[in-house]
Structure formats: C-alpha cells, structure tokens
PDB file of N, CA and C in Angstrom:
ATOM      1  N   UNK A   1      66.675  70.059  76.750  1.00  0.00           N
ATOM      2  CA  UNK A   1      67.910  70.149  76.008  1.00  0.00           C
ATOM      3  C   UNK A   1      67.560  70.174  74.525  1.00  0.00           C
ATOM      4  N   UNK A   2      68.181  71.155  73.907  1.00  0.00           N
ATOM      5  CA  UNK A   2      67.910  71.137  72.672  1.00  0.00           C
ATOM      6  C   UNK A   2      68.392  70.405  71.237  1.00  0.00           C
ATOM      7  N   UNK A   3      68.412  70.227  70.482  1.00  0.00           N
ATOM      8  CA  UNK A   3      69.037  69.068  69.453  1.00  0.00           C
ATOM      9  C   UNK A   3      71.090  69.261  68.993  1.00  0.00           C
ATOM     10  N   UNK A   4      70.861  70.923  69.300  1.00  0.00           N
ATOM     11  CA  UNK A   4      72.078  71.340  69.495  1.00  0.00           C
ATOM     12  C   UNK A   4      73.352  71.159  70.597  1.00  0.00           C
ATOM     13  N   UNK A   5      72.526  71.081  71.779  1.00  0.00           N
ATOM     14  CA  UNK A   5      73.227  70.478  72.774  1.00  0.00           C
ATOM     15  C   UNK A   5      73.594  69.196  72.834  1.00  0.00           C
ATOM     16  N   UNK A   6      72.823  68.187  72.338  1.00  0.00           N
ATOM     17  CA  UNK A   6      73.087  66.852  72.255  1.00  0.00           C
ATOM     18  C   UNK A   6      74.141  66.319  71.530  1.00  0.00           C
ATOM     19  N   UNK A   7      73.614  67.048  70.181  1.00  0.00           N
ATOM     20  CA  UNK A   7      74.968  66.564  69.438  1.00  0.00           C
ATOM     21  C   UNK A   7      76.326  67.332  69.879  1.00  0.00           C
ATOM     22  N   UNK A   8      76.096  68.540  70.694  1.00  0.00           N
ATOM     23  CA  UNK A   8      77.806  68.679  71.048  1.00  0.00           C
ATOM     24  C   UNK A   8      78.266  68.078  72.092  1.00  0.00           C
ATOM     25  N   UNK A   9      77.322  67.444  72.689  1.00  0.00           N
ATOM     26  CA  UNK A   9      77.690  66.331  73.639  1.00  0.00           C
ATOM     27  C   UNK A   9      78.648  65.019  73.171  1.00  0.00           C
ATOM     28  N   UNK A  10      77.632  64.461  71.726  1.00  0.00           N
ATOM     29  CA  UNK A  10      77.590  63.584  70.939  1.00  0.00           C
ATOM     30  C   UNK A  10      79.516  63.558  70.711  1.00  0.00           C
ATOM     31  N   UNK A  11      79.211  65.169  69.912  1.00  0.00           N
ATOM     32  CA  UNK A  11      81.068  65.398  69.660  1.00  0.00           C
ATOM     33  C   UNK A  11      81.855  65.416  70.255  1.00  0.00           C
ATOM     34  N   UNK A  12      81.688  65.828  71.728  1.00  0.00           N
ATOM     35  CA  UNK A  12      82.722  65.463  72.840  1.00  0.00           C
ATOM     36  C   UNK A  12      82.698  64.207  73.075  1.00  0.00           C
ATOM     37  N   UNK A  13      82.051  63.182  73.049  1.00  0.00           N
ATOM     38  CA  UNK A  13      82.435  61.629  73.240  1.00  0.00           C
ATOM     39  C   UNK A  13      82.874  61.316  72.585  1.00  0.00           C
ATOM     40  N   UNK A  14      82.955  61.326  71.300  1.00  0.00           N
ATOM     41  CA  UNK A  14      83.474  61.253  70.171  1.00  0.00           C
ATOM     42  C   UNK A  14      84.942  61.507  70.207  1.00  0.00           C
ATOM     43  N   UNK A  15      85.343  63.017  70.409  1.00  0.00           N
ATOM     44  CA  UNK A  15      86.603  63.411  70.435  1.00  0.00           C
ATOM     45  C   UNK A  15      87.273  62.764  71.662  1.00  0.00           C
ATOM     46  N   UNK A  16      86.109  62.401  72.982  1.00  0.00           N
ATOM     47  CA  UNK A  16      86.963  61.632  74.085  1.00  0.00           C
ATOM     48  C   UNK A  16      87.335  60.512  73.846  1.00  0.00           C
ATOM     49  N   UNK A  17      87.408  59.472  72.816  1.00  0.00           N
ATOM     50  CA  UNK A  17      87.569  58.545  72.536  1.00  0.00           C
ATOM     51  C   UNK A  17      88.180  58.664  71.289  1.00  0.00           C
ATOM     52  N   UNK A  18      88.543  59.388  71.050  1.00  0.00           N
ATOM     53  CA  UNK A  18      89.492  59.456  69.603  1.00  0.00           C
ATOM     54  C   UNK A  18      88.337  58.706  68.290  1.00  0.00           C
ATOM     55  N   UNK A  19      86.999  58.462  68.616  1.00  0.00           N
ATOM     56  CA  UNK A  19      86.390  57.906  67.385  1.00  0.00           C
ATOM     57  C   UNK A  19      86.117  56.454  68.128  1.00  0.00           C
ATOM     58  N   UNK A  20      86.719  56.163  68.652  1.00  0.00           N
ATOM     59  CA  UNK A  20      86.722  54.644  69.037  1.00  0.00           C
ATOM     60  C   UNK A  20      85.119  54.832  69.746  1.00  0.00           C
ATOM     61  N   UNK A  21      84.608  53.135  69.567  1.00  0.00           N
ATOM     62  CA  UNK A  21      83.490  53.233  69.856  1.00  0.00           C
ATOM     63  C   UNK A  21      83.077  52.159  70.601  1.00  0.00           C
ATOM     64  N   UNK A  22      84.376  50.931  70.462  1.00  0.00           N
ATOM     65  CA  UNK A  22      84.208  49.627  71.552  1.00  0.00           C
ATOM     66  C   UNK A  22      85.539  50.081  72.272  1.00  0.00           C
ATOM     67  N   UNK A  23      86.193  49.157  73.102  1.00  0.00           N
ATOM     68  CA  UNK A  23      87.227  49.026  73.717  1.00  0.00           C
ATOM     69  C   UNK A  23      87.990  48.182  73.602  1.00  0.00           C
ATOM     70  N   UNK A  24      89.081  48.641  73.230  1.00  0.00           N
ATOM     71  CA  UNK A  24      89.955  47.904  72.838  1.00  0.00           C
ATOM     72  C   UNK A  24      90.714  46.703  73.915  1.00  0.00           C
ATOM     73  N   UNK A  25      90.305  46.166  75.207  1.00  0.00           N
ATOM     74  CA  UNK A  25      89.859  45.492  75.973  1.00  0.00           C
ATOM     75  C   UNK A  25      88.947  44.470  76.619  1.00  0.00           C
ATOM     76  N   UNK A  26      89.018  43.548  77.068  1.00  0.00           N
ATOM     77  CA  UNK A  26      87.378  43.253  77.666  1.00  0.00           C
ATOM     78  C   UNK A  26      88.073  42.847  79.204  1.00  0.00           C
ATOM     79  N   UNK A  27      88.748  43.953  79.621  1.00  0.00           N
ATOM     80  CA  UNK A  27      89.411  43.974  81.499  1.00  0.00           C
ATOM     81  C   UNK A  27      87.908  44.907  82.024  1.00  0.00           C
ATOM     82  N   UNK A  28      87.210  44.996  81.789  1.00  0.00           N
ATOM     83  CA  UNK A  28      86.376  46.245  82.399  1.00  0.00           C
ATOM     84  C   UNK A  28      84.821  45.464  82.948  1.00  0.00           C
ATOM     85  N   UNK A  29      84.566  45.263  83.949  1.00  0.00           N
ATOM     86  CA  UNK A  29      82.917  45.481  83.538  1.00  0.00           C
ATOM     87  C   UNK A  29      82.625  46.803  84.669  1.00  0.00           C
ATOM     88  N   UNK A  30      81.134  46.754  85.122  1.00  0.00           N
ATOM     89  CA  UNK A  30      80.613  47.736  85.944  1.00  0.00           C
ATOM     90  C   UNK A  30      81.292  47.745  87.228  1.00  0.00           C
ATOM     91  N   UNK A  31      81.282  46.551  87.816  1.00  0.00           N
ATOM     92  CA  UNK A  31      81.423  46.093  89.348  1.00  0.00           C
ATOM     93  C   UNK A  31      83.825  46.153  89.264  1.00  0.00           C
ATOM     94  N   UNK A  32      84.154  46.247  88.158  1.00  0.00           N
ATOM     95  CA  UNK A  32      85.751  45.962  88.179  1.00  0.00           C
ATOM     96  C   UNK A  32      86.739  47.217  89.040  1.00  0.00           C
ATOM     97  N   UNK A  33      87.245  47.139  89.538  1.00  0.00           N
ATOM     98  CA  UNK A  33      88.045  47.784  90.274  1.00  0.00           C
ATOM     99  C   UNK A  33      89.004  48.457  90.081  1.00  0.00           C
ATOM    100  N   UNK A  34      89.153  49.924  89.867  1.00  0.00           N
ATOM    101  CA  UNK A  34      90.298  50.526  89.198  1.00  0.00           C
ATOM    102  C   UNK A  34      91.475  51.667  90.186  1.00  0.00           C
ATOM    103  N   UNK A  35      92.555  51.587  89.957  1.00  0.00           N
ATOM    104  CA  UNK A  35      93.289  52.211  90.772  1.00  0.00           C
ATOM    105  C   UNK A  35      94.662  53.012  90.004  1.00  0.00           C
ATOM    106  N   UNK A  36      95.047  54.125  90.586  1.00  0.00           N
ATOM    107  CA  UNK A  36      96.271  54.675  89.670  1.00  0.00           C
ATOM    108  C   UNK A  36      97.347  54.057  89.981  1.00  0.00           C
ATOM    109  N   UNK A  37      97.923  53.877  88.954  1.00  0.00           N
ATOM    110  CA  UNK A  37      99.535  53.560  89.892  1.00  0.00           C
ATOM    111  C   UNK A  37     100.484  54.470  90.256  1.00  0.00           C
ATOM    112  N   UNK A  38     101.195  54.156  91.336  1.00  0.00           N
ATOM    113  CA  UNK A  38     101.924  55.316  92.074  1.00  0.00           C
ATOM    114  C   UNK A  38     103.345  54.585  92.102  1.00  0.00           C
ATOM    115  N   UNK A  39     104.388  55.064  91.884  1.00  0.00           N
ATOM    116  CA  UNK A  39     104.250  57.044  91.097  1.00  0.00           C
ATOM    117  C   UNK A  39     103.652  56.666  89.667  1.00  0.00           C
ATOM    118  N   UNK A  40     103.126  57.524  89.308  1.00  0.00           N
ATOM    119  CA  UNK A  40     102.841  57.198  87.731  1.00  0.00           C
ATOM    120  C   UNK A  40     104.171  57.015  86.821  1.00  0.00           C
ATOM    121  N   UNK A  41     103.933  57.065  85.798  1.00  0.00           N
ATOM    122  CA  UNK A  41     104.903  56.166  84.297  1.00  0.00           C
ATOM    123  C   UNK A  41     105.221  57.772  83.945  1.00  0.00           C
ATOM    124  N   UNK A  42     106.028  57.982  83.247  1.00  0.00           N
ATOM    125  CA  UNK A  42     105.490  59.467  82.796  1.00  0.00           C
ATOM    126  C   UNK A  42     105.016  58.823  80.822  1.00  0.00           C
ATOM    127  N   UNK A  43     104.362  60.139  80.712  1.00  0.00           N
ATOM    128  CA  UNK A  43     103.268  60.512  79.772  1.00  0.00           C
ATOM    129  C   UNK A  43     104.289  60.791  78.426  1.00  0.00           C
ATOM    130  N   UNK A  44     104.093  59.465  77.058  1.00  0.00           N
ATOM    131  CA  UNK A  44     104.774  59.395  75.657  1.00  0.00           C
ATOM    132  C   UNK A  44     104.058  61.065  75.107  1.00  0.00           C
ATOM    133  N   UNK A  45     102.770  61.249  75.618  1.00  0.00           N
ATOM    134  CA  UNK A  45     102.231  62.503  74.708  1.00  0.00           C
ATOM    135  C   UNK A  45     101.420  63.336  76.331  1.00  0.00           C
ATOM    136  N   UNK A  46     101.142  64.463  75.951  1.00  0.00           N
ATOM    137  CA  UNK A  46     100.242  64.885  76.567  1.00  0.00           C
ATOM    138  C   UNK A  46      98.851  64.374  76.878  1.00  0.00           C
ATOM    139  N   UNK A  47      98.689  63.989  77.877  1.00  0.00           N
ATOM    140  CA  UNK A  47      97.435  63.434  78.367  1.00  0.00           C
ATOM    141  C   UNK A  47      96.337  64.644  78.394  1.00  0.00           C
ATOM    142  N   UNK A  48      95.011  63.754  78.048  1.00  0.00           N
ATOM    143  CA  UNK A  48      93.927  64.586  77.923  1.00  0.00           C
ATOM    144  C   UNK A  48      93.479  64.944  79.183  1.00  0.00           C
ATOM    145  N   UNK A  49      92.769  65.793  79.624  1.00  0.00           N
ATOM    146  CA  UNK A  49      92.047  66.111  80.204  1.00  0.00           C
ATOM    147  C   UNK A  49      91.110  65.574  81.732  1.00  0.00           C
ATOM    148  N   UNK A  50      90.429  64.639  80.387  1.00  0.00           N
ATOM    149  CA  UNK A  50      89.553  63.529  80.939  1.00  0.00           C
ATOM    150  C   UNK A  50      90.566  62.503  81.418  1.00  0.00           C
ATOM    151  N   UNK A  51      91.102  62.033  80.960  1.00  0.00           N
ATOM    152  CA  UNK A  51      92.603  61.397  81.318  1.00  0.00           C
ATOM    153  C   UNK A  51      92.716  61.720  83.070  1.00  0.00           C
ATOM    154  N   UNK A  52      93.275  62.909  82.787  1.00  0.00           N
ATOM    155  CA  UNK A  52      94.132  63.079  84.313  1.00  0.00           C
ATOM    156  C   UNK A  52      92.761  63.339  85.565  1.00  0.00           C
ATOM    157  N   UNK A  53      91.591  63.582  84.600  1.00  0.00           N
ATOM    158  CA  UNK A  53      90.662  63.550  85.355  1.00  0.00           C
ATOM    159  C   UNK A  53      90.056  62.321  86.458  1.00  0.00           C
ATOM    160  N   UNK A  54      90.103  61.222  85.809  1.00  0.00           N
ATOM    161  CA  UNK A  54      90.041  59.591  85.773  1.00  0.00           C
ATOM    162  C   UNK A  54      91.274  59.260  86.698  1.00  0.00           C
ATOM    163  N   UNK A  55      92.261  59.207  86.453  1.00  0.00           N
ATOM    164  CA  UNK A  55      93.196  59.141  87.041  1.00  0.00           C
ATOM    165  C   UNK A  55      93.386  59.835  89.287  1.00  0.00           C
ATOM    166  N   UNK A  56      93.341  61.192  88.838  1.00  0.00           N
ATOM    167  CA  UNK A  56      93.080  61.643  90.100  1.00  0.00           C
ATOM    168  C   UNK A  56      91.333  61.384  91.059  1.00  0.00           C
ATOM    169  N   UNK A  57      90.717  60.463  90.277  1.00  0.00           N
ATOM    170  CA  UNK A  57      89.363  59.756  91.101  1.00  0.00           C
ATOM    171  C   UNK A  57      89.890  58.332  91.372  1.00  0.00           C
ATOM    172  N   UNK A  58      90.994  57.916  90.737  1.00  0.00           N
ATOM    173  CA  UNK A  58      91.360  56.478  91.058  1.00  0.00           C
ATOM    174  C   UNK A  58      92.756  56.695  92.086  1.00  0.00           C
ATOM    175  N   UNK A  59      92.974  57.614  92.781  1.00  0.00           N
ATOM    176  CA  UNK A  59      93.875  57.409  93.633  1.00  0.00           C
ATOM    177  C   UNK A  59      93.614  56.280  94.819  1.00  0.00           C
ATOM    178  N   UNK A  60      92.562  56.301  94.780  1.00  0.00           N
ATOM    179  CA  UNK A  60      92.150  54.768  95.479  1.00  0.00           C
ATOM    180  C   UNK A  60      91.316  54.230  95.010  1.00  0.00           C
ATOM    181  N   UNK A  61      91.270  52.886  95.375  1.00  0.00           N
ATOM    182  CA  UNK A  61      90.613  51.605  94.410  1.00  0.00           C
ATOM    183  C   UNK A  61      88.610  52.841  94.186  1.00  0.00           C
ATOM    184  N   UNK A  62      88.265  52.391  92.722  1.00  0.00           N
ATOM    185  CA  UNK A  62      86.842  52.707  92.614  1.00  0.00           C
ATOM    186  C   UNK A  62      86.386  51.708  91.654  1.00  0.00           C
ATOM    187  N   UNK A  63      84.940  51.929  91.783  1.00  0.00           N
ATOM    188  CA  UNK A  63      84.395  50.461  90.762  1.00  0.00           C
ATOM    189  C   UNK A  63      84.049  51.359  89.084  1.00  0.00           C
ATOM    190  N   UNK A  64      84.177  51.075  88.010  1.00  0.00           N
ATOM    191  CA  UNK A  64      83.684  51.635  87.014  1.00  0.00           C
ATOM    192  C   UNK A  64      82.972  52.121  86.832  1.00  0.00           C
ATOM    193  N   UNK A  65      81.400  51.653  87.263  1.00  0.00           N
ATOM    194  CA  UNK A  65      80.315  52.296  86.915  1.00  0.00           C
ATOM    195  C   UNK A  65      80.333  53.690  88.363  1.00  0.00           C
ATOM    196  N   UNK A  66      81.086  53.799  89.391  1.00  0.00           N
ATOM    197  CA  UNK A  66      81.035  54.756  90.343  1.00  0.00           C
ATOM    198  C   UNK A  66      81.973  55.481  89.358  1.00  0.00           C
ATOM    199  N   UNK A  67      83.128  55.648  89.053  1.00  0.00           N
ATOM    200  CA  UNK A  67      83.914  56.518  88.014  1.00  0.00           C
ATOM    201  C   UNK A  67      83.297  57.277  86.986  1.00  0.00           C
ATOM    202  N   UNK A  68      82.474  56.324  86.353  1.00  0.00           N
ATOM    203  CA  UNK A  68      81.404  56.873  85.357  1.00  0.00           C
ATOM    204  C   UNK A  68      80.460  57.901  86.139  1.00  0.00           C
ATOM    205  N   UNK A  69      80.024  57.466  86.994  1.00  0.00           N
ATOM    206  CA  UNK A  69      78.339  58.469  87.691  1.00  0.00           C
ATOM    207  C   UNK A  69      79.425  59.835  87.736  1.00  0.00           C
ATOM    208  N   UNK A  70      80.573  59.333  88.856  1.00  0.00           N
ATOM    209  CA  UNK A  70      81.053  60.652  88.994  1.00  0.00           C
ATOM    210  C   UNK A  70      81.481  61.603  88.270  1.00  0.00           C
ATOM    211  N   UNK A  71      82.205  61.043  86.790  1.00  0.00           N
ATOM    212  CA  UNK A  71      82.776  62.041  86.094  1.00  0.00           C
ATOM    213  C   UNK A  71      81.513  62.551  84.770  1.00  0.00           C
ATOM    214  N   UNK A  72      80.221  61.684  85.153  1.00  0.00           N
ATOM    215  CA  UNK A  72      79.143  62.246  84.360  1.00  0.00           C
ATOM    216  C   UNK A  72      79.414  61.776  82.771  1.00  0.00           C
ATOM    217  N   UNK A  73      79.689  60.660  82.675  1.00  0.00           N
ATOM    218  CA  UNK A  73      80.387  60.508  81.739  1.00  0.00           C
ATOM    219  C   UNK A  73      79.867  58.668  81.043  1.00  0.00           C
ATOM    220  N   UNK A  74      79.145  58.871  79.996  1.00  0.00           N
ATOM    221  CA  UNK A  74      78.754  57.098  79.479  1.00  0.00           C
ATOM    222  C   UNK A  74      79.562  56.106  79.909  1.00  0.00           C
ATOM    223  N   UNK A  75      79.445  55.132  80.651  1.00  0.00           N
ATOM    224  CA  UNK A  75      80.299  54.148  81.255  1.00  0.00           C
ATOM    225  C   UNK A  75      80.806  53.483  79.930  1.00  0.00           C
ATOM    226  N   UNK A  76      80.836  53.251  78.538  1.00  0.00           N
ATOM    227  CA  UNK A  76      81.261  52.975  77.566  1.00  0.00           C
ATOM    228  C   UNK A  76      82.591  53.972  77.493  1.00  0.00           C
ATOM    229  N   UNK A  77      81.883  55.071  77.801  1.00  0.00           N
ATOM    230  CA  UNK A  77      83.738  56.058  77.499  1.00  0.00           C
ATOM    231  C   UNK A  77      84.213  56.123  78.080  1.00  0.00           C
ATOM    232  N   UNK A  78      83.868  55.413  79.526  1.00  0.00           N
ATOM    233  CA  UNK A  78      85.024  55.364  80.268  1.00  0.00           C
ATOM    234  C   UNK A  78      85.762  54.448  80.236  1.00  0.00           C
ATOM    235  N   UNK A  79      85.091  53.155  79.738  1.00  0.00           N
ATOM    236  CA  UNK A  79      85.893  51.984  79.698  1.00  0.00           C
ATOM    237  C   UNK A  79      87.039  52.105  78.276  1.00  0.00           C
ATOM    238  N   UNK A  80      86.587  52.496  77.679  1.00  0.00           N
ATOM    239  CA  UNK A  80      87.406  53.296  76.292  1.00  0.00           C
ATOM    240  C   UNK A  80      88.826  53.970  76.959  1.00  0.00           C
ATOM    241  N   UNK A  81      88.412  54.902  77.778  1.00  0.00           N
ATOM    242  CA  UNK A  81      89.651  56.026  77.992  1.00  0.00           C
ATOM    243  C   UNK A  81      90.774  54.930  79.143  1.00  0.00           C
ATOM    244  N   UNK A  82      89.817  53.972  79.819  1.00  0.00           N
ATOM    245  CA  UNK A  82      90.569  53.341  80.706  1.00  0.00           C
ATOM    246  C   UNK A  82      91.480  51.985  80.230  1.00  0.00           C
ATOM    247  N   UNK A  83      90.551  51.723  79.521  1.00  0.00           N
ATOM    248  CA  UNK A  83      92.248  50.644  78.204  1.00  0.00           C
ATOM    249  C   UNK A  83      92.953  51.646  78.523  1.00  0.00           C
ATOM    250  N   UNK A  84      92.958  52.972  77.417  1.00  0.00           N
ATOM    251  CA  UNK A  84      93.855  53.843  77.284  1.00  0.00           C
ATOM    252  C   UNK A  84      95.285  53.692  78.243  1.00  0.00           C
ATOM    253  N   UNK A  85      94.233  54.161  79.415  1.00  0.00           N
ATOM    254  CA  UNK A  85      94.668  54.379  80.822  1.00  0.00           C
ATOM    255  C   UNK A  85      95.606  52.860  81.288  1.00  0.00           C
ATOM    256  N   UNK A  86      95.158  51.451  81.196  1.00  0.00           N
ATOM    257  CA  UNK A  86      95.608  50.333  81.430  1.00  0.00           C
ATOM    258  C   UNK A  86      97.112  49.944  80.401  1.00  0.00           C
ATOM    259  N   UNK A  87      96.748  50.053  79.389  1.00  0.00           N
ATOM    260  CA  UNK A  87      97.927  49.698  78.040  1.00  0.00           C
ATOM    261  C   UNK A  87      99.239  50.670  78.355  1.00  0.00           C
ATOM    262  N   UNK A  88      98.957  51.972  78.957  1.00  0.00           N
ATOM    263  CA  UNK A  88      99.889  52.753  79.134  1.00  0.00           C
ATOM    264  C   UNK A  88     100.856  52.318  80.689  1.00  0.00           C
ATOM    265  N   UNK A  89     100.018  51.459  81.609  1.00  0.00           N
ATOM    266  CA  UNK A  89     100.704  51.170  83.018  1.00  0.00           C
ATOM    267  C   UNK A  89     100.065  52.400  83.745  1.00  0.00           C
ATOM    268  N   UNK A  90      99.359  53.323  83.648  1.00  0.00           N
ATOM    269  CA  UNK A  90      99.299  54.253  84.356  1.00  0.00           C
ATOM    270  C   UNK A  90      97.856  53.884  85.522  1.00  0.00           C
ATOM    271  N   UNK A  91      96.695  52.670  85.201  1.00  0.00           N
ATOM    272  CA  UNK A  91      96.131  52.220  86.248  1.00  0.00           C
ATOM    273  C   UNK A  91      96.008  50.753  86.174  1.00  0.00           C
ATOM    274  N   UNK A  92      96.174  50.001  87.373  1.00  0.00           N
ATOM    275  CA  UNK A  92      95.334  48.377  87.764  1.00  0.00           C
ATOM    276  C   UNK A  92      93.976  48.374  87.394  1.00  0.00           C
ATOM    277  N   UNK A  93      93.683  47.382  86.734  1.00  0.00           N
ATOM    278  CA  UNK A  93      92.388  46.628  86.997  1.00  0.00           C
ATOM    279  C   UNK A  93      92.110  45.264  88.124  1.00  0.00           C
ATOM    280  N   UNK A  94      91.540  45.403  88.772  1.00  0.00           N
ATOM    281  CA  UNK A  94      91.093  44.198  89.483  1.00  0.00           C
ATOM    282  C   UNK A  94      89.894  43.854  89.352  1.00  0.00           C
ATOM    283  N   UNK A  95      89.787  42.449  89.001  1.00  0.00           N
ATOM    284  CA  UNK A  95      88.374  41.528  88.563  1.00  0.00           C
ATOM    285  C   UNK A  95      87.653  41.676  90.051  1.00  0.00           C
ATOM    286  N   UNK A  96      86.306  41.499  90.062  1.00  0.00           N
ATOM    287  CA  UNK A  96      85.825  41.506  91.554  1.00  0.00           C
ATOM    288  C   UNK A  96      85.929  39.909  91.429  1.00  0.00           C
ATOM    289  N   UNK A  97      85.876  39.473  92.894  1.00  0.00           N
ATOM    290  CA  UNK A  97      86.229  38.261  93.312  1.00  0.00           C
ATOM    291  C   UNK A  97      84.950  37.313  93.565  1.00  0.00           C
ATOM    292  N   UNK A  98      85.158  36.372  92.653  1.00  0.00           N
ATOM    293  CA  UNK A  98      83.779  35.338  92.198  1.00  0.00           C
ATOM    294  C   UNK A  98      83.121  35.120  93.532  1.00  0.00           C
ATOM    295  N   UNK A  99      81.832  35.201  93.927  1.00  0.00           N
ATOM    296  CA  UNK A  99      80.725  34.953  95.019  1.00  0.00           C
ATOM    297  C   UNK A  99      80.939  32.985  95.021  1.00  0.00           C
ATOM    298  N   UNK A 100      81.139  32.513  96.055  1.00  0.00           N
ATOM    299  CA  UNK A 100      81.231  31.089  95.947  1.00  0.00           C
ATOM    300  C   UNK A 100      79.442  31.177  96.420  1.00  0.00           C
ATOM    301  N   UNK A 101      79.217  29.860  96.063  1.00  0.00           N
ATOM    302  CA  UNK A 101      77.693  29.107  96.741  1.00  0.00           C
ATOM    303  C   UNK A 101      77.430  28.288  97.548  1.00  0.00           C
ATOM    304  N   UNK A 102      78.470  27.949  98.973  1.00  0.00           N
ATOM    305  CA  UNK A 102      78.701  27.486  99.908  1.00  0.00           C
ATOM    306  C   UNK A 102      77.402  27.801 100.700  1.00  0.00           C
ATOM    307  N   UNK A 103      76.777  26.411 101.687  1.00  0.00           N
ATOM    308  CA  UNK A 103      75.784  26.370 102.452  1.00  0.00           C
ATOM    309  C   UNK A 103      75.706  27.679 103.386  1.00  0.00           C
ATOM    310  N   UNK A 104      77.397  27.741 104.003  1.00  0.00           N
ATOM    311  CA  UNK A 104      76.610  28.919 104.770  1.00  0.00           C
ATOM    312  C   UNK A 104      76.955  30.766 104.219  1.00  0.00           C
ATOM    313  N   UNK A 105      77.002  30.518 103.326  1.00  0.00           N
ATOM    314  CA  UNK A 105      77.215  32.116 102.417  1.00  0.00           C
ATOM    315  C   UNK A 105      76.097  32.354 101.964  1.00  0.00           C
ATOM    316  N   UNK A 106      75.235  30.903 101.370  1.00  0.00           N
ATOM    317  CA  UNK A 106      73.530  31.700 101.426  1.00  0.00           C
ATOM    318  C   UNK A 106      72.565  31.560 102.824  1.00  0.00           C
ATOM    319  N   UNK A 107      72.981  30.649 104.363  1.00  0.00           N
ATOM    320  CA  UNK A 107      72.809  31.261 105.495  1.00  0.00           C
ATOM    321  C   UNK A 107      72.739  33.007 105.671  1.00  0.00           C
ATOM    322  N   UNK A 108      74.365  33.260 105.220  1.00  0.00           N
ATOM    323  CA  UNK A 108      73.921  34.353 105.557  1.00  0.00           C
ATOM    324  C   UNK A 108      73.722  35.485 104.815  1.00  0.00           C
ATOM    325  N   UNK A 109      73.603  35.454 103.633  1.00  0.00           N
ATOM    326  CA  UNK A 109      72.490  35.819 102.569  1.00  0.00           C
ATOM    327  C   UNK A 109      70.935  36.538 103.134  1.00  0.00           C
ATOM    328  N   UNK A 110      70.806  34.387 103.098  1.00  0.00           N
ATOM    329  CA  UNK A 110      69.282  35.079 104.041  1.00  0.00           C
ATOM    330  C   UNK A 110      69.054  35.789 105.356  1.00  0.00           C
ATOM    331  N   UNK A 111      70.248  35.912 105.966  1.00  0.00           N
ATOM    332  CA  UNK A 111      69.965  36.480 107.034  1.00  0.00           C
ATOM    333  C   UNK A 111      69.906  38.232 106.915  1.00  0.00           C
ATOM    334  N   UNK A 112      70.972  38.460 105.355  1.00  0.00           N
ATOM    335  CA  UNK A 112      70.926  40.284 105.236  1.00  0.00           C
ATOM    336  C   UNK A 112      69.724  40.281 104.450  1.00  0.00           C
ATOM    337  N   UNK A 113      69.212  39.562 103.810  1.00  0.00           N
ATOM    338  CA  UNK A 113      67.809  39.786 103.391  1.00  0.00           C
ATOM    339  C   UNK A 113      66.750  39.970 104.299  1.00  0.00           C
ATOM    340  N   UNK A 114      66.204  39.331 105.266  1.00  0.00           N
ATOM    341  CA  UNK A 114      66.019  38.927 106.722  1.00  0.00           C
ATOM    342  C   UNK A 114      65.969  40.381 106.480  1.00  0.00           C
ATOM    343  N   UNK A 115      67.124  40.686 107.057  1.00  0.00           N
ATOM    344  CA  UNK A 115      67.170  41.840 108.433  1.00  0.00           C
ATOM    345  C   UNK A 115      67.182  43.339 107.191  1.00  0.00           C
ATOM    346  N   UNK A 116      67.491  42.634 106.175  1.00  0.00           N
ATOM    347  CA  UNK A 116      66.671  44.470 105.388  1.00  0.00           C
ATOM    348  C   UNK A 116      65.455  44.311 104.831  1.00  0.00           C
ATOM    349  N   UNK A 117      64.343  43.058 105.382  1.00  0.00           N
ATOM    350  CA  UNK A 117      62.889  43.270 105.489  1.00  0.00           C
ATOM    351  C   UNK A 117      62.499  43.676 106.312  1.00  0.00           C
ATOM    352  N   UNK A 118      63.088  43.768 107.910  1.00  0.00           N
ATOM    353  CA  UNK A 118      63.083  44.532 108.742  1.00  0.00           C
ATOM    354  C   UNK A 118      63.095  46.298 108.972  1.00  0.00           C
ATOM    355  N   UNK A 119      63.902  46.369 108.009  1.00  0.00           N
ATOM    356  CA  UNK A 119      63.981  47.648 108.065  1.00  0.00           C
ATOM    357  C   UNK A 119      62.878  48.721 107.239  1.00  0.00           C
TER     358      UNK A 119
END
C-alpha cells in the first residue's frame, strides 16, 4: 500500500467520525453487545452510510470487536459511530455479564481446558 492510500484511508476515518477521535461514551468495550432497535426512531438528519451499515449487522445481538472485523473498520470508529448510534435510541448496548469465581465454575473451567488439551 502506498503512502497515498493510507492517508485516504486516514481521511475516511476521519470524515467517519466527524473529526471525533475518543467517544463520546464509555458504554462500549470489545466483548459489549450491540443490537438495533426495532422499529427504528426515525432519522433528525440523513444517516451516513456507515451508519445504516452498522445498524443492518446489528439486527441481532453482535459483540463490538465482531462488528468491527466485519465492517473492516478500527474498532475505535466503531465505537465512535455507535454512541452516535446509542444517543440517538436507534441501538442497545448490553454489558457482558460479570464471570462469578464460584468453586464449581472453575471445576468446570478446568474441565473445558481438560478436554481442549485433548484435542
């Protein structure tokens, strides 16, 4: 890739985020759970692109960093476009649900460890 390509890469993240460069949020990590809401809200302005793009991959629950691989896209801009996406009502976030440390949850821990040394 040449130095030219990069930076018009550079400029499309840029323009996908309106400039923004953190998130105006902290609902997001890798493992968080995102979904559209149905019916949707309707749209104060024309939605971008990437927008409705994001949107029609979250018709059912997906985790962030899978949203990101798929739409090829820095998991930073996605979490960017998905405030967007959250502040407007147009998707849920769901926190993933804390791992307790109960005797037998690392039983069986060791037992999927176990059995994928097996494999």
């Amino acid at each position: 890739m040449s130095g030219g390509d990069t930076d018009g890469r550079l400029v499309r993240l840029f323009a996908l985020t309106g400039g923004r460069t953190r998130p105006s949020r902290a609902d997001f990590t890798l493992i968080t759970t995102v979904t559209a809401v149905d019916p949707p809200p309707t749209w104060a302005t024309r939605p971008q692109p990437e927008h409705q793009r994001i949107l029609r991959r979250c018709a059912e629950p997906i985790a962030v960093a899978e949203l990101a691989a798929l739409l090829d896209l820095p998991v930073s801009v996605v979490v960017i476009m998905l405030c967007d996406l959250l502040e407007s009502g147009r998707i849920t976030a769901r926190a993933p649900h804390p791992v307790s440390c109960q005797p037998e949850d690392l039983d069986l821990l060791q037992k999927v460890r176990d059995g994928l040394g097996r494999l």
